[in-house]
Protein backbone atom coordinates (compact mmCIF):
# COMPACT_ATOMS: atom_id res chain seq x y z
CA UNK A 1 7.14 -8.53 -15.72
CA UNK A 2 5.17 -7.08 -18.97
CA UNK A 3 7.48 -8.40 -21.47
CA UNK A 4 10.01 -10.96 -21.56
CA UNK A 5 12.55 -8.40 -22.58
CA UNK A 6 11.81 -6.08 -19.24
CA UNK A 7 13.40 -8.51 -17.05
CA UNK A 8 17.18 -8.15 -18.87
CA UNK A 9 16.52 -4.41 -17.75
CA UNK A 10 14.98 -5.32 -14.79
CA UNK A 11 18.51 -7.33 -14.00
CA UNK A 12 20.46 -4.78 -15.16
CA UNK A 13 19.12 -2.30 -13.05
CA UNK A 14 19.25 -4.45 -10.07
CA UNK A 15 22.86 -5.64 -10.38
CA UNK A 16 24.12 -2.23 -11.53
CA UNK A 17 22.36 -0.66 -8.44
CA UNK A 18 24.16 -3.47 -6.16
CA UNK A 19 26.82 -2.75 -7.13
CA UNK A 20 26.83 0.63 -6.45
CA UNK A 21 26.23 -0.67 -3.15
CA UNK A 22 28.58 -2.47 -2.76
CA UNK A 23 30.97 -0.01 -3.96
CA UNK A 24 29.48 2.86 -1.36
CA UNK A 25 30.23 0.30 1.42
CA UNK A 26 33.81 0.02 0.61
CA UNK A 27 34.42 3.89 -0.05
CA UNK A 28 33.33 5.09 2.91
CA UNK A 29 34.99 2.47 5.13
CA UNK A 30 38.00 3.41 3.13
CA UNK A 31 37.48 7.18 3.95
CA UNK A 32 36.51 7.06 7.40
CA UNK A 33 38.09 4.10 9.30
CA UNK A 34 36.99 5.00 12.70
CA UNK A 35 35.27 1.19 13.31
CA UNK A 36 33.69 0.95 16.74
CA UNK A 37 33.13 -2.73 17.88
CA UNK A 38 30.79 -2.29 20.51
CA UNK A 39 28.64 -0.37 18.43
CA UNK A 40 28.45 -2.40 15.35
CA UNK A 41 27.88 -5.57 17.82
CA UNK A 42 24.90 -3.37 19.74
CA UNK A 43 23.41 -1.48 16.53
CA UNK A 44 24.05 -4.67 14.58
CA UNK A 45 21.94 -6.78 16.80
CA UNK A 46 19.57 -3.87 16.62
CA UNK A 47 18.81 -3.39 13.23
CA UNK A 48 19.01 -7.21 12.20
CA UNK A 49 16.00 -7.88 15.09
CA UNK A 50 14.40 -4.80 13.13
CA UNK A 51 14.98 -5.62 9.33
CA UNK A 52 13.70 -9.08 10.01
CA UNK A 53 10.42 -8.31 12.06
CA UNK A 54 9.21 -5.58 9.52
CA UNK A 55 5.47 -5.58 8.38
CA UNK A 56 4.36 -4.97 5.11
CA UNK A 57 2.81 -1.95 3.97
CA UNK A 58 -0.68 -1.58 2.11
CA UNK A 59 0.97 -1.73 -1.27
CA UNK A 60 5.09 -1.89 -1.84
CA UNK A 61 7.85 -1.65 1.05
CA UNK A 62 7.48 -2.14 4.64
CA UNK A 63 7.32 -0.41 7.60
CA UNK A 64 10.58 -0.57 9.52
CA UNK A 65 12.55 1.63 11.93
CA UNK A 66 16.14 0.16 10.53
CA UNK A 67 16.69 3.98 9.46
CA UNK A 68 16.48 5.43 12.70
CA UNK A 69 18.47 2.39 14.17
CA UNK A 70 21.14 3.46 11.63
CA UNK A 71 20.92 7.23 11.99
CA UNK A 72 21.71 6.52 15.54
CA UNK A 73 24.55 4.61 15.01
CA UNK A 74 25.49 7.29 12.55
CA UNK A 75 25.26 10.50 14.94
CA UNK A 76 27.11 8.31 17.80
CA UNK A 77 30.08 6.21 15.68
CA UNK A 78 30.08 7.87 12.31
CA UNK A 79 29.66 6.47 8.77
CA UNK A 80 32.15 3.92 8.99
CA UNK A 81 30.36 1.88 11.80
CA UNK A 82 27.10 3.00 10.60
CA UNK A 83 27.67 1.44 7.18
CA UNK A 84 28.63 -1.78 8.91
CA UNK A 85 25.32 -1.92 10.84
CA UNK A 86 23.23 -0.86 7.73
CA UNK A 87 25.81 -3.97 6.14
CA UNK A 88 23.68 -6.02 7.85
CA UNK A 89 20.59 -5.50 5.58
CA UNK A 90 22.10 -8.39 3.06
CA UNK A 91 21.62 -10.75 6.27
CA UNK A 92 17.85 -10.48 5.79
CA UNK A 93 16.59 -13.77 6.96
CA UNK A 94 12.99 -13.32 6.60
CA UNK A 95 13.64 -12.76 2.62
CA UNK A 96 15.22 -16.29 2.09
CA UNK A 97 12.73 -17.92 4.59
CA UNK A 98 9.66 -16.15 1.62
CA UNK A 99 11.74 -17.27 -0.80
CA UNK A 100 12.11 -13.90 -2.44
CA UNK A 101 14.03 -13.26 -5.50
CA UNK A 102 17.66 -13.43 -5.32
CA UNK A 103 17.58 -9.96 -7.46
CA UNK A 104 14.81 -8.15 -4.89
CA UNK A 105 16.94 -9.19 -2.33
CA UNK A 106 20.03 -7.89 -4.21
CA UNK A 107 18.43 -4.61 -5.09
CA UNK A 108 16.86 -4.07 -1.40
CA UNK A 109 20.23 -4.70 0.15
CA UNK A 110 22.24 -2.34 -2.39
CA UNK A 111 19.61 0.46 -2.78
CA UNK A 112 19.58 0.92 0.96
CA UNK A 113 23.36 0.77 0.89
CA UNK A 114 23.96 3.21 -1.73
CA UNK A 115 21.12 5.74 -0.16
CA UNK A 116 23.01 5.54 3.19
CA UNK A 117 26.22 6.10 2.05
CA UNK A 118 25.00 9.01 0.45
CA UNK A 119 23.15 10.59 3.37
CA UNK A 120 26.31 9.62 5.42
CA UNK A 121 28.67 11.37 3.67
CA UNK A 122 26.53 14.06 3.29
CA UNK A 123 26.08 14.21 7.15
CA UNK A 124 29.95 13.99 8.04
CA UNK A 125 30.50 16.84 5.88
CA UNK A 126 27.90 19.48 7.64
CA UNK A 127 27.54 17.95 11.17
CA UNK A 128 29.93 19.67 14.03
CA UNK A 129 31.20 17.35 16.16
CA UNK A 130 33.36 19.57 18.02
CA UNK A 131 29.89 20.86 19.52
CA UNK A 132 29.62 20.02 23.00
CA UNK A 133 25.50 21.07 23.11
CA UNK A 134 24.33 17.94 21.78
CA UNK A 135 21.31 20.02 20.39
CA UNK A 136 23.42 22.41 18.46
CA UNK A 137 20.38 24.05 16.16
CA UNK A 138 23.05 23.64 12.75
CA UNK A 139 23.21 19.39 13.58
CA UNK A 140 20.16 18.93 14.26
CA UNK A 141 19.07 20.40 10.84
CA UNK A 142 21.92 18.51 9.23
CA UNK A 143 20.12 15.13 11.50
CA UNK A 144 16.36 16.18 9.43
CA UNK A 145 18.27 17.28 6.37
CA UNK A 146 20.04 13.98 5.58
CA UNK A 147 16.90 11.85 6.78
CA UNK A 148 15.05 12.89 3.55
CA UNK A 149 17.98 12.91 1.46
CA UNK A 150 18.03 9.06 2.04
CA UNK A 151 14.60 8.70 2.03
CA UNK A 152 14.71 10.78 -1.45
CA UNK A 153 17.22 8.31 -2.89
CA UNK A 154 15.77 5.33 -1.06
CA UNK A 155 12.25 5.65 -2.46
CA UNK A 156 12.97 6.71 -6.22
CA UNK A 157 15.35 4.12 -6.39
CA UNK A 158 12.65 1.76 -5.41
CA UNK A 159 9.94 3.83 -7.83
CA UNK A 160 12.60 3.16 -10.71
CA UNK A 161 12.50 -0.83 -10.15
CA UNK A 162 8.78 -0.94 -10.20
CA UNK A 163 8.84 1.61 -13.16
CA UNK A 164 10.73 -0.61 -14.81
CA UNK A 165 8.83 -3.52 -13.90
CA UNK A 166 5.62 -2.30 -14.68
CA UNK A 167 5.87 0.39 -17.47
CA UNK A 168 4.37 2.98 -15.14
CA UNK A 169 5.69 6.18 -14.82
CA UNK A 170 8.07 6.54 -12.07
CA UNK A 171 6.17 9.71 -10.70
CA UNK A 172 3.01 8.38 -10.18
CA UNK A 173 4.58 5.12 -8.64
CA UNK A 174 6.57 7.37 -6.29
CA UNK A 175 2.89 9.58 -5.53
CA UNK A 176 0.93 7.09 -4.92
CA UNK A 177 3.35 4.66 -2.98
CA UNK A 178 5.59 6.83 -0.73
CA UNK A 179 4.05 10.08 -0.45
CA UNK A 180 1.82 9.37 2.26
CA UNK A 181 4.39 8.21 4.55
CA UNK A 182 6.72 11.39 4.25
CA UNK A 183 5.63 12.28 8.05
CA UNK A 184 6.92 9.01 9.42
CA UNK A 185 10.47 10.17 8.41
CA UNK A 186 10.07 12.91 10.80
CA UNK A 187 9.15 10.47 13.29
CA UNK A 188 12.36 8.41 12.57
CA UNK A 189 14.46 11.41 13.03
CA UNK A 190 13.29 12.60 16.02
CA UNK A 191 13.52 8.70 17.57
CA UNK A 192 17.66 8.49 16.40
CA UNK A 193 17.81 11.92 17.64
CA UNK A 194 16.65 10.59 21.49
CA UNK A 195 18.47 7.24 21.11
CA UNK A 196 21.94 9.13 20.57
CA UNK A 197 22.04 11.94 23.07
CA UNK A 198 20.36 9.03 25.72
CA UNK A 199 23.47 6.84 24.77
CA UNK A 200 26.07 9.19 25.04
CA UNK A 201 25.02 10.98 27.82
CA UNK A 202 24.09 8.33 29.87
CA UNK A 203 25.13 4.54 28.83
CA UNK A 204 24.55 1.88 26.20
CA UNK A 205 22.02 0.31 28.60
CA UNK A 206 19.31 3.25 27.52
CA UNK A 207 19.09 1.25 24.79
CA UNK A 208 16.44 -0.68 26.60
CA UNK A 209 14.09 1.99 26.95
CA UNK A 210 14.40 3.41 23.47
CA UNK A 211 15.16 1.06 20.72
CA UNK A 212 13.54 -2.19 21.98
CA UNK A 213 10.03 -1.11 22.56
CA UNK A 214 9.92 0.88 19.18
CA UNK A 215 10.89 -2.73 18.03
CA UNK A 216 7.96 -4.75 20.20
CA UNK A 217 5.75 -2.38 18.50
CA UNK A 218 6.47 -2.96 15.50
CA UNK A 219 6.48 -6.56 15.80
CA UNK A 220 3.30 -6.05 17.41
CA UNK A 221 2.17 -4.24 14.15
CA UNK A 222 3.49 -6.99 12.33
CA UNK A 223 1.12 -9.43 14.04
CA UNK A 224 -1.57 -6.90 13.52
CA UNK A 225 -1.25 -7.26 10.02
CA UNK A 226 -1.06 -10.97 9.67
CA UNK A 227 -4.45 -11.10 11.81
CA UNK A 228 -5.82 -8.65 9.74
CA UNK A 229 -4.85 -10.37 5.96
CA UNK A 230 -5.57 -14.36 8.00
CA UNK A 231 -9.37 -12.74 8.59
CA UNK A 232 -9.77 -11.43 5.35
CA UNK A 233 -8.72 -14.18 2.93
CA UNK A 234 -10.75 -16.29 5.16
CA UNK A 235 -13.66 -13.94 4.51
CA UNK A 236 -12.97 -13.88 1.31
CA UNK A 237 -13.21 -17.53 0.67
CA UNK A 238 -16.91 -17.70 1.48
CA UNK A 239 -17.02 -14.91 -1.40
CA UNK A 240 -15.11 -17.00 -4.07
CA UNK A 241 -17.43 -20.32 -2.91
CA UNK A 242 -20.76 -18.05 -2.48
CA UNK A 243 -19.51 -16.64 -6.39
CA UNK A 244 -18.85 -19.94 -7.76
CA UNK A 245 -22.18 -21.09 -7.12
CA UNK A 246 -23.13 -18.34 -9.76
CA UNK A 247 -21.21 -18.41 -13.28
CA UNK A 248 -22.30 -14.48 -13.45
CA UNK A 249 -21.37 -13.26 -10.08
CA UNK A 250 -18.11 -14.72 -10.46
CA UNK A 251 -14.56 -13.11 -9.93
CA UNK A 252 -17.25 -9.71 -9.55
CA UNK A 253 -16.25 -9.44 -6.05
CA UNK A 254 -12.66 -8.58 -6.85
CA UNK A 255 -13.02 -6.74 -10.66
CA UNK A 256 -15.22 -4.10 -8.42
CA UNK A 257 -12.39 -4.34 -5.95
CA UNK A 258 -9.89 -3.58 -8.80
CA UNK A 259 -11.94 -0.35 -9.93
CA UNK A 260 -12.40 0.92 -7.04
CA UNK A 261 -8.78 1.00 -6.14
CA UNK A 262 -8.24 2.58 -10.03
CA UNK A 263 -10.94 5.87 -8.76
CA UNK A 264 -9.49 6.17 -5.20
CA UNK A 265 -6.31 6.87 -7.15
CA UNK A 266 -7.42 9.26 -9.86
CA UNK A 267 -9.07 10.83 -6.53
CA UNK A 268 -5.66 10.73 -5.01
CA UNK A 269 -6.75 9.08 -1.55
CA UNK A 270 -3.63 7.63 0.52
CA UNK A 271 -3.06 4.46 0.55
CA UNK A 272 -4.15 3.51 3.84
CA UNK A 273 -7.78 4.80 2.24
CA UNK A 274 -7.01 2.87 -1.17
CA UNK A 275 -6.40 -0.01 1.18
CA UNK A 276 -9.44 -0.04 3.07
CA UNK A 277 -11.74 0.75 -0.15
CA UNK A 278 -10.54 -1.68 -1.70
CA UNK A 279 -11.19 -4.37 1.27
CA UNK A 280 -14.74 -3.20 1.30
CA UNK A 281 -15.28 -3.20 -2.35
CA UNK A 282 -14.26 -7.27 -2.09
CA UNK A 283 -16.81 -7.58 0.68
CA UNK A 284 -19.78 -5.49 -0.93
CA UNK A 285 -21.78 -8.31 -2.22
CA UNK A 286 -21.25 -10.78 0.91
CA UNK A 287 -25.04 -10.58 2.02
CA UNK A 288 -26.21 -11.86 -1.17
CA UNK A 289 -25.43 -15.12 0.38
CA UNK A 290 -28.64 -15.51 1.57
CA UNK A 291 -30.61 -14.66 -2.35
CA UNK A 292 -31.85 -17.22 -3.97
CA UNK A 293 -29.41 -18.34 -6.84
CA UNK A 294 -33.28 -18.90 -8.75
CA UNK A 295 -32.80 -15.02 -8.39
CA UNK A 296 -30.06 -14.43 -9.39
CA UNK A 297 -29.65 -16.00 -12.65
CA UNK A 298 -33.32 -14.72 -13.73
CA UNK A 299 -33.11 -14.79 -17.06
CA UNK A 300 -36.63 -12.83 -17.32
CA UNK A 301 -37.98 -9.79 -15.86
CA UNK A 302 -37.78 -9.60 -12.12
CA UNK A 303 -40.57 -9.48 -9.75
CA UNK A 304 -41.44 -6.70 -7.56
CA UNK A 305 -41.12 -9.70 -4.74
CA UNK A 306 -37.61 -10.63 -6.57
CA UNK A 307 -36.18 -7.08 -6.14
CA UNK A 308 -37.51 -7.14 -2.62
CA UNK A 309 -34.65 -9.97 -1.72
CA UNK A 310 -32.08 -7.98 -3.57
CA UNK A 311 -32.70 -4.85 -2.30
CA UNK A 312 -31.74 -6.74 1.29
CA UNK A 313 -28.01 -7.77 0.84
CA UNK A 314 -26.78 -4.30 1.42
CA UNK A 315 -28.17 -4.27 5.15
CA UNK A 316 -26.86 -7.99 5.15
CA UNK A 317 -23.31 -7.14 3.89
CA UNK A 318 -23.09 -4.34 5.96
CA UNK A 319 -24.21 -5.98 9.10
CA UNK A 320 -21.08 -8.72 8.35
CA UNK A 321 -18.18 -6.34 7.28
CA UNK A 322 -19.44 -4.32 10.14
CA UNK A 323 -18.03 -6.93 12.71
CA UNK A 324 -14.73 -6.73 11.04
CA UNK A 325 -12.54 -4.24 13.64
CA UNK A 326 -10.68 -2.09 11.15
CA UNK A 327 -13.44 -2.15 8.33
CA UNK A 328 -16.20 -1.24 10.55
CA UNK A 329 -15.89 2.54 10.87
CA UNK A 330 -16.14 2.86 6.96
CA UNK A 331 -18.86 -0.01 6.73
CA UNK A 332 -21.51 2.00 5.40
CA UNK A 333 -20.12 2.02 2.33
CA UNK A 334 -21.59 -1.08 1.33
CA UNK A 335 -24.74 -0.20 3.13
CA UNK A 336 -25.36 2.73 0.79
CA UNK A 337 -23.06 1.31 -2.48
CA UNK A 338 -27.00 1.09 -4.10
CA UNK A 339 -27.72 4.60 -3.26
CA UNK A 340 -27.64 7.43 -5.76
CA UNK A 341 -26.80 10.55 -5.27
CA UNK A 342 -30.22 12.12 -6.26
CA UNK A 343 -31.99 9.91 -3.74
CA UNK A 344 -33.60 7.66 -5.47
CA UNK A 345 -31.26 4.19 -4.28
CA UNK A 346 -31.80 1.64 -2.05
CA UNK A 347 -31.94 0.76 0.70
CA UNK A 348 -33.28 4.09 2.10
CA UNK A 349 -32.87 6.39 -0.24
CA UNK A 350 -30.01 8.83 0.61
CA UNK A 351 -28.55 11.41 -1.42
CA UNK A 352 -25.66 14.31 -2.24
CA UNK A 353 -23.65 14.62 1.06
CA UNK A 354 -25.53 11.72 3.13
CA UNK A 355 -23.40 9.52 1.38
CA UNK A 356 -19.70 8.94 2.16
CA UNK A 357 -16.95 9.21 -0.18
CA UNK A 358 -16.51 5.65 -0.45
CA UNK A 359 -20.17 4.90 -0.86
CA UNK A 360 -20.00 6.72 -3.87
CA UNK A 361 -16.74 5.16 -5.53
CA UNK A 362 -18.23 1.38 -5.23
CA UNK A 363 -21.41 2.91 -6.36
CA UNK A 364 -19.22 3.71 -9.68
CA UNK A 365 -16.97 0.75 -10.10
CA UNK A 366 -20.08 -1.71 -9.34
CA UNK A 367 -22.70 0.04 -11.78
CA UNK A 368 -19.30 -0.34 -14.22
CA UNK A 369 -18.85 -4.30 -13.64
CA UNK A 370 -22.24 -4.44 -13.96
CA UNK A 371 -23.16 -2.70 -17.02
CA UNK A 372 -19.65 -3.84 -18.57
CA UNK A 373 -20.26 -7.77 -18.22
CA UNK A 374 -22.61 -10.20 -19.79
CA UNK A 375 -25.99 -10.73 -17.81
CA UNK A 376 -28.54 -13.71 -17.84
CA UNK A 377 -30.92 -11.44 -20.09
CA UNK A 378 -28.78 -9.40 -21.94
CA UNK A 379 -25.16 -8.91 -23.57
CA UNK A 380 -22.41 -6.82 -21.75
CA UNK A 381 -22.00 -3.27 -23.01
CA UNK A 382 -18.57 -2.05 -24.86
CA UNK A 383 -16.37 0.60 -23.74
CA UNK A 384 -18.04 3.18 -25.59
CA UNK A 385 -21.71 2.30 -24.34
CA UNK A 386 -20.60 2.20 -21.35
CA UNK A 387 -18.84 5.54 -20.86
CA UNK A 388 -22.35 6.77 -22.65
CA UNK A 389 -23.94 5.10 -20.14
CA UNK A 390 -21.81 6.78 -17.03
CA UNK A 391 -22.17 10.35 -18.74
CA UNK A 392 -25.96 10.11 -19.10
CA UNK A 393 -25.89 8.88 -15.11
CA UNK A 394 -23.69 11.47 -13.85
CA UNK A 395 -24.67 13.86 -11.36
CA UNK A 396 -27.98 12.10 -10.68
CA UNK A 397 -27.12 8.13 -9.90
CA UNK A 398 -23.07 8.68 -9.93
CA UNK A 399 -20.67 10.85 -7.83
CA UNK A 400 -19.25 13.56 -10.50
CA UNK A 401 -16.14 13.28 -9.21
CA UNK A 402 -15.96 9.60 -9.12
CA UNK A 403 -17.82 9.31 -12.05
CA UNK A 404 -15.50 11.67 -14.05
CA UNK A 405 -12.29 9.85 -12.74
CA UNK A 406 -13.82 6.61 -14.01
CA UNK A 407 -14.62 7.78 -17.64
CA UNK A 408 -11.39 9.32 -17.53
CA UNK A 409 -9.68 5.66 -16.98
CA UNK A 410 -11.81 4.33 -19.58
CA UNK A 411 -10.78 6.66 -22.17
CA UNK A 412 -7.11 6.74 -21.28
CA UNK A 413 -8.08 2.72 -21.90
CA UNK A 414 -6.34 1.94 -18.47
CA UNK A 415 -8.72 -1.28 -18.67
CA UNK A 416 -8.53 -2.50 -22.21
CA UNK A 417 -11.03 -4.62 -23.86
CA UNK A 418 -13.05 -4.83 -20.59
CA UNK A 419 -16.45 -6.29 -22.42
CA UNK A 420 -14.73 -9.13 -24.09
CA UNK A 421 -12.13 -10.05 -20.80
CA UNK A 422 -14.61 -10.00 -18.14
CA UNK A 423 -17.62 -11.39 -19.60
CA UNK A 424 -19.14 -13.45 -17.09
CA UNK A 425 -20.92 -11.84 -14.25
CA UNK A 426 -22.85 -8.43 -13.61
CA UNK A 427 -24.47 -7.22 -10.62
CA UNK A 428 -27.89 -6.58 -9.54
């Protein structure tokens, strides 16, 4: 929370939306009291295994298919039963076992609540169940239709909670965080679509062959991930040790990290690009392991011999990250993050279109930590000398683009104060 006083709202929001909930759960079990045992047992088995083996996603939410588990239900039962299974979101096990917030917990279980009852509703009123064609054009529209209607309410109901929590603007929370993974609603249609007309034209045993392996896999994701974050903190250890060892290399790692996350926004990359440009930017400076910390912390002018040893840890960084599975196709970012785009960087000197797209953002947010922090020979610059500093640079060692969306952050002053906070390392 910003401010002490954001977290009454915060609450307010929460309880208020839990409520609502709460209150959509009763209604419609009150309107439509056709309750069908089996299938809450089944679907409720179903989406629990789901809802508790989710995996996160690169920055809010997770990836789940608990929607398609209770669109099924929903197309087979109706909203009564499918309200029961969805119900079964507030017996999120995985939550207490994290030791999440009794309020996130509240406002996950109610939002999704509230945004299914809604879709529901909508869908009992429009869908023709007197149809015996199964794939009646008009349902199936109504089956797409009321998929993003609850991923609408679903996701700006979420936006709101981090709007509030943040101060952001619930637009750009809602851009930059669920955007992207519009398509994958499509995909969870589609998947309730086969896992209905499977079980009512054949048998509840289909369920075998449709539900459970989308549910393997996305344990299997969920493993993925763990791997994948297990590796990197490990990796990044040897950059907080290697960066401790050198009072003006350290926390650079991760400020560079930080900016280059800021331009991949303003450049409006998805997030699984954000994601991955921001694991490289953290990893950048790994091959300067092997410098000389003499070197480093030069507080005179370098030798030719000196800038001979630094010019090596892109090649070394690159030839580590490039061992890392889901880093290595974009690894030449940090072999290039010293190039310029008028071809006169090191290590060999590429230029303009040689150089990948996120080559050219650390370029930017590393030149920035660099120019913008305290070095052994001279003073950091301010904001102002330092947006001088990109303008005169632009188009010649900077990216335009990248370059532009950086001086743009600076002079919205999305990074306040950055000279006096971060006044301890710099970058050669």
């Amino acid at each position: 929370m910003k401010k002490e006083g954001t977290k009454w709202y915060l609450l307010l929001y929460v309880f208020t939306i839990f409520l609502a909930g709460i209150s959509s759960l009763i209604y419609t079990l009150i309107k439509y009291r056709n309750i069908s045992l089996l299938g809450l047992l089944i679907f409720g088995i179903l989406f629990f295994t789901s809802d508790n083996l989710n995996a996160p996603l690169p920055k809010t939410g997770n990836v789940s298919v608990i929607f398609g588990i209770s669109l099924a239900s929903l197309i087979i039962f109706g909203p009564a039963t499918a309200m029961l299974v969805t119900a079964v979101s507030v017996l999120n096990i995985k939550d207490y076992i994290r030791r999440v917030p009794y309020y996130k917990h509240l406002f996950n279980a109610g939002q999704y609540l509230l945004s299914f009852a809604a879709a529901a509703i909508f869908f009992e009123s429009f869908y023709d169940r007197s149809q015996t064609n199964f794939f009646y054009a008009r349902n199936i529209w109504v089956i797409f239709l009321v998929t993003y209607i609850f991923f609408i309410l679903n996701t700006t109901l979420t936006a709101g909670a981090i709007s509030i929590s943040t101060g952001m603007n619930v637009l750009n929370i809602w851009v930059f965080n669920f955007a992207w993974i519009v398509p994958f609603q499509f995909f969870l249609s589609a998947m309730a679509i086969a896992i209905a007309f499977l079980y009512i034209r054949f048998s509840p045993f289909t369920l075998i062959f449709t539900s459970l392996p989308l549910i393997i896999a996305q344990y299997t994701y969920l493993l993925r991930v763990k791997e994948r974050r297990t590796l990197l903190n490990s990796i990044m250890q040897i950059v907080k040790i290697m960066e401790a060892k050198d009072i003006y290399t350290a926390g650079h790692s991760m400020r560079v990290a930080d900016y280059s996350e800021m331009i991949a926004r303003g450049l409006r990359l998805n997030e699984y690009d954000i994601e991955i440009v921001r694991n490289l930017a953290s990893l950048h400076d790994i091959g300067k392991i092997q410098i000389d910390l003499s070197i480093l912390n030069k507080t005179t002018k370098l030798t030719d011999k000196d800038w001979k040893e630094i010019r090596k840890h892109p090649v070394v960084s690159y030839e580590i990250v490039k061992q890392i599975d889901f880093l290595k196709d974009r690894a030449t970012a940090i072999l290039y993050h010293h190039e310029r785009v008028d071809g006169t960087g090191y290590p060999f000197g590429k230029k303009d279109d040689e150089l990948p797209l996120f080559a050219r953002i650390l370029c930017v947010a590393d030149s920035f930590d660099a120019m913008s922090t305290d070095r052994p020979y001279r003073r950091a610059k301010t904001i102002e000398e330092s947006i001088a500093e990109l303008q005169i640079n632009r188009g010649t060692q900077f990216d335009e683009k990248a370059c532009d969306v950086m001086i743009d952050i600076l002079t919205k002053k999305m990074i306040p104060a950055v000279s006096l906070e971060l006044s301890e390392s710099g970058n050669h």
